[in-house]
C-alpha atoms as a PDB file:
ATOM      1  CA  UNK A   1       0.000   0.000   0.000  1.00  0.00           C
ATOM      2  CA  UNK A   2       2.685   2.120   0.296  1.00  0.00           C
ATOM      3  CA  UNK A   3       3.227   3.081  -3.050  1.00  0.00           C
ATOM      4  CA  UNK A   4      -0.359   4.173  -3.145  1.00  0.00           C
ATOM      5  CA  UNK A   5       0.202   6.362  -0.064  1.00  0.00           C
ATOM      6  CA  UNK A   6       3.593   7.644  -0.442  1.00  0.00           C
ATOM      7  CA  UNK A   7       4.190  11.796  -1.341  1.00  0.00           C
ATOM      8  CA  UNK A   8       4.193  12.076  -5.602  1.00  0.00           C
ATOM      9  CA  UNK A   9       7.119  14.066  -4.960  1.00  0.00           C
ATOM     10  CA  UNK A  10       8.727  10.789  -3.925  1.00  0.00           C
ATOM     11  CA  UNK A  11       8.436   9.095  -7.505  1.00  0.00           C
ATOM     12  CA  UNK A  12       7.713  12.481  -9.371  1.00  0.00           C
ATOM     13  CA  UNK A  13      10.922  14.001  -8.610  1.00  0.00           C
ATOM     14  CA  UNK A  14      11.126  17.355  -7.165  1.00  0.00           C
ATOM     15  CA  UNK A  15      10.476  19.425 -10.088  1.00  0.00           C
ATOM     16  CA  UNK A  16       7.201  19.775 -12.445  1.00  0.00           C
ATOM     17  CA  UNK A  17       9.463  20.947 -15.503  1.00  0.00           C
ATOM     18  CA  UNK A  18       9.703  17.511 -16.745  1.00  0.00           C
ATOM     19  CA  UNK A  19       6.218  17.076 -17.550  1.00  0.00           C
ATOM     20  CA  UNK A  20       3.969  19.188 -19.596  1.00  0.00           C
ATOM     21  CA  UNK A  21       0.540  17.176 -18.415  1.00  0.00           C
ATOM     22  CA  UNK A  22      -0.054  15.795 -15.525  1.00  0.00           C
ATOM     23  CA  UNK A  23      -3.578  14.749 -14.707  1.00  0.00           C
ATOM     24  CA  UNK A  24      -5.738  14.636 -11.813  1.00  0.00           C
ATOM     25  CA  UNK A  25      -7.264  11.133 -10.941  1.00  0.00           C
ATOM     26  CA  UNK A  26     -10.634  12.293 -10.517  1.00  0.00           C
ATOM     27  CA  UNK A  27     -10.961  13.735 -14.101  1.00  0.00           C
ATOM     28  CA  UNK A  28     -10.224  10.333 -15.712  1.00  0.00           C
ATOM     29  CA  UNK A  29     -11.570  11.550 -19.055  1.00  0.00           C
ATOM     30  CA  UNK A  30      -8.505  13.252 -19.469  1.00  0.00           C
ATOM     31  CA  UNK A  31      -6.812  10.367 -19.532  1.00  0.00           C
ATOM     32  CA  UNK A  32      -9.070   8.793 -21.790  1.00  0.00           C
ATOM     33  CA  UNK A  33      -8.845  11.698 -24.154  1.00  0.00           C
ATOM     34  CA  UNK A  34      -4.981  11.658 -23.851  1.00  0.00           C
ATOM     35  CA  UNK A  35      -4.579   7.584 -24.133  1.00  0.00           C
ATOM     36  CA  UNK A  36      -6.896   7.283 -27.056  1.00  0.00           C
ATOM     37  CA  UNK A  37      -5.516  10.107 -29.384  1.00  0.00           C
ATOM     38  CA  UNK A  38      -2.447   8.696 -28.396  1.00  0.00           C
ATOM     39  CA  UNK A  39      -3.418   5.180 -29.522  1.00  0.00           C
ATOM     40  CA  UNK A  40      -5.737   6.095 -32.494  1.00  0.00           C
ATOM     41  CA  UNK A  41      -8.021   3.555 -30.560  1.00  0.00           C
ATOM     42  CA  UNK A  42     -10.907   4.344 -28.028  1.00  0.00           C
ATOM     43  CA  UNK A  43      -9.760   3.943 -24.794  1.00  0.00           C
ATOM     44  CA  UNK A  44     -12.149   4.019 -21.514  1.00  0.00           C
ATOM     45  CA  UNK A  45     -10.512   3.512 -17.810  1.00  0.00           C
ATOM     46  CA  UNK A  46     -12.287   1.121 -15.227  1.00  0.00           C
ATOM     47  CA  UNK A  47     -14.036   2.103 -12.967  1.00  0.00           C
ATOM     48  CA  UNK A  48     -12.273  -0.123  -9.791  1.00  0.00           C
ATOM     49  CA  UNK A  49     -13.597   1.108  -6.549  1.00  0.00           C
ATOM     50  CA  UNK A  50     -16.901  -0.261  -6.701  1.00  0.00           C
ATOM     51  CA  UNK A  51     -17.588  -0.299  -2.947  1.00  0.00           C
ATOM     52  CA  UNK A  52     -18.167   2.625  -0.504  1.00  0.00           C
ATOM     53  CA  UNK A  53     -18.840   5.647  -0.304  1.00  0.00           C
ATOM     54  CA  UNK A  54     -16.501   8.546  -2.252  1.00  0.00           C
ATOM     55  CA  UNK A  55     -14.498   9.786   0.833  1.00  0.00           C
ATOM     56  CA  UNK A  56     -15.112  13.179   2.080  1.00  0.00           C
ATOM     57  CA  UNK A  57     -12.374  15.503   3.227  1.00  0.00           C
ATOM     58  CA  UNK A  58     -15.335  17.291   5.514  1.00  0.00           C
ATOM     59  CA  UNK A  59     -15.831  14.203   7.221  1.00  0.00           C
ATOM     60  CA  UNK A  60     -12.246  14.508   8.753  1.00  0.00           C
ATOM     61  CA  UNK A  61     -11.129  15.389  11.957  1.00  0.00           C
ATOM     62  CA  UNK A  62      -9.039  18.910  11.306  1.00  0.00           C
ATOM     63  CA  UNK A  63      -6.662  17.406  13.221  1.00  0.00           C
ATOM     64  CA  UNK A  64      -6.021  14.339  10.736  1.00  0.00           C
ATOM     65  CA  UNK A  65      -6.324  16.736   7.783  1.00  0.00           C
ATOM     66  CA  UNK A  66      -3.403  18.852   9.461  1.00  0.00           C
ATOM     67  CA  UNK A  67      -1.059  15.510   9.779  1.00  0.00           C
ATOM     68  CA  UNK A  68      -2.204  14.656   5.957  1.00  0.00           C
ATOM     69  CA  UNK A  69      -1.294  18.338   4.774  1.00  0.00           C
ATOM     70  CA  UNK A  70       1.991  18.218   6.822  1.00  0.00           C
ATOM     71  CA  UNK A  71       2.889  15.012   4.859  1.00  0.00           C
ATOM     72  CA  UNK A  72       1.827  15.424   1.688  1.00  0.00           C
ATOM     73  CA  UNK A  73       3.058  19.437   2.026  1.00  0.00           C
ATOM     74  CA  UNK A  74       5.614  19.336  -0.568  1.00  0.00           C
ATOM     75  CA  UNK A  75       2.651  17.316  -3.206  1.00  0.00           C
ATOM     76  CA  UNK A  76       0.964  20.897  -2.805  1.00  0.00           C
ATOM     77  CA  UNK A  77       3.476  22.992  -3.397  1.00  0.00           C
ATOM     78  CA  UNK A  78       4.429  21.654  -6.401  1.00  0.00           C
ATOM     79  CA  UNK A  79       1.305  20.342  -7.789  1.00  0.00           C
ATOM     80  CA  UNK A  80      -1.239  21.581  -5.466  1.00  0.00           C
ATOM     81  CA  UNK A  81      -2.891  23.789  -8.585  1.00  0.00           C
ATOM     82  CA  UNK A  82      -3.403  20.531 -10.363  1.00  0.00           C
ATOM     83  CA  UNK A  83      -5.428  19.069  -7.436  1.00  0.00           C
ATOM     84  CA  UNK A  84      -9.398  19.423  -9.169  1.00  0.00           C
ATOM     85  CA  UNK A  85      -8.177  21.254 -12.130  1.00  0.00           C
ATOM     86  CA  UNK A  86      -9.644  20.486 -15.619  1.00  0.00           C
ATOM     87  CA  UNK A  87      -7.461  20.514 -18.427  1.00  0.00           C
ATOM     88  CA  UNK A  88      -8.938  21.176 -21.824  1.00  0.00           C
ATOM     89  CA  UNK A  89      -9.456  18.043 -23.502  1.00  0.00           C
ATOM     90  CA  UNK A  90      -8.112  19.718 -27.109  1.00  0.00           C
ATOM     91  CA  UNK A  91      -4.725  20.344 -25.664  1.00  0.00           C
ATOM     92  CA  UNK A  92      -4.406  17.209 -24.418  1.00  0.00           C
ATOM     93  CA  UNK A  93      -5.205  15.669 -27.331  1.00  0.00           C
ATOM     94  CA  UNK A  94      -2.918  18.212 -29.290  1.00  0.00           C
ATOM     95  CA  UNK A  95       0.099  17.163 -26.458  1.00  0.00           C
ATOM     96  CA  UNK A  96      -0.619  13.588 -26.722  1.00  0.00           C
ATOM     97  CA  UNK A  97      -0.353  13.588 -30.822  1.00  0.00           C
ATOM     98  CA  UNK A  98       2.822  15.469 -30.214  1.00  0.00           C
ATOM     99  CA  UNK A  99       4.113  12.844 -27.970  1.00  0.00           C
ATOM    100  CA  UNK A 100       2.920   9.745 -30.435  1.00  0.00           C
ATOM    101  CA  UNK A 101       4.994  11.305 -32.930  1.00  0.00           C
ATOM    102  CA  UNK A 102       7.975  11.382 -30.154  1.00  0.00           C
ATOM    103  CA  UNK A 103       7.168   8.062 -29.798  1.00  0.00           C
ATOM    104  CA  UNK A 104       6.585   6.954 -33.259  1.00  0.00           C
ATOM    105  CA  UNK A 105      10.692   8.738 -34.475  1.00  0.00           C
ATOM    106  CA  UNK A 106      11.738   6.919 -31.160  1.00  0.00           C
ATOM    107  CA  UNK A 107      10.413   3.408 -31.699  1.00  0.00           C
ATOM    108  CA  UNK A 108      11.889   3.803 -36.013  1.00  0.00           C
ATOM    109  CA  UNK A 109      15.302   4.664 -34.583  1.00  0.00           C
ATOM    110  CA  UNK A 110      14.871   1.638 -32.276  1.00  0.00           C
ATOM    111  CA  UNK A 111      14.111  -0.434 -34.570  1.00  0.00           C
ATOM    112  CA  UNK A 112      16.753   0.266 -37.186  1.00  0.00           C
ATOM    113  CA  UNK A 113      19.593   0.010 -34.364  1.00  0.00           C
ATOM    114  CA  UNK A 114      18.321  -3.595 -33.582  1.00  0.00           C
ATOM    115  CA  UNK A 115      18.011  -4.922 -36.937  1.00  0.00           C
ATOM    116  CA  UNK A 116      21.264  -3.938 -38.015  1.00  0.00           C
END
């Protein structure tokens, strides 16, 4: 469970100039959009977490949400603006045809170096 829990910083890196998307969880169409320009193919995620109810910050003891802000602190300063945000779905399809083409001049020059 730990990776699920641990601070995105931890496996992010310290820095968001790396990426140029980075999507919130709870606005899977984004990812939809992203995966299936990306693929040329339809893509739909999941849905996984079929029991419960959605948890609810409110229903928190401040006290808990203080220990969880103090952990995480370094999540929100670096991608705390991300946190809810939605991201229009026509530049994310624009960025994710830019990467397939990335992708696509990566996987040729792959390929040529291992069939030579």
């Amino acid at each position: 469970i730990a990776v699920h829990t641990a601070p995105l910083v931890d496996f992010l890196g310290p820095s968001r100039n790396y990426y140029d998307l980075i999507f919130d969880i709870s606005e899977s169409r984004q990812i939809e959009v992203f995966f299936s320009t990306l693929t040329g193919e339809d893509r739909k995620l999941p849905v996984k977490q079929i029991g419960g109810p959605p948890a609810n910050r409110d229903q928190l003891p401040d006290e808990l949400v203080q220990k969880l802000e103090g952990i995480y602190k370094d999540d929100y300063r670096l991608f705390g603006d991300v946190f809810g945000r939605q991201t229009d779905l026509q530049l994310i399809a624009k960025r994710a045809k830019r990467h397939k083409a990335s992708l696509n001049g990566f996987l040729a020059r792959l390929k040529s170096r291992l069939l030579k």
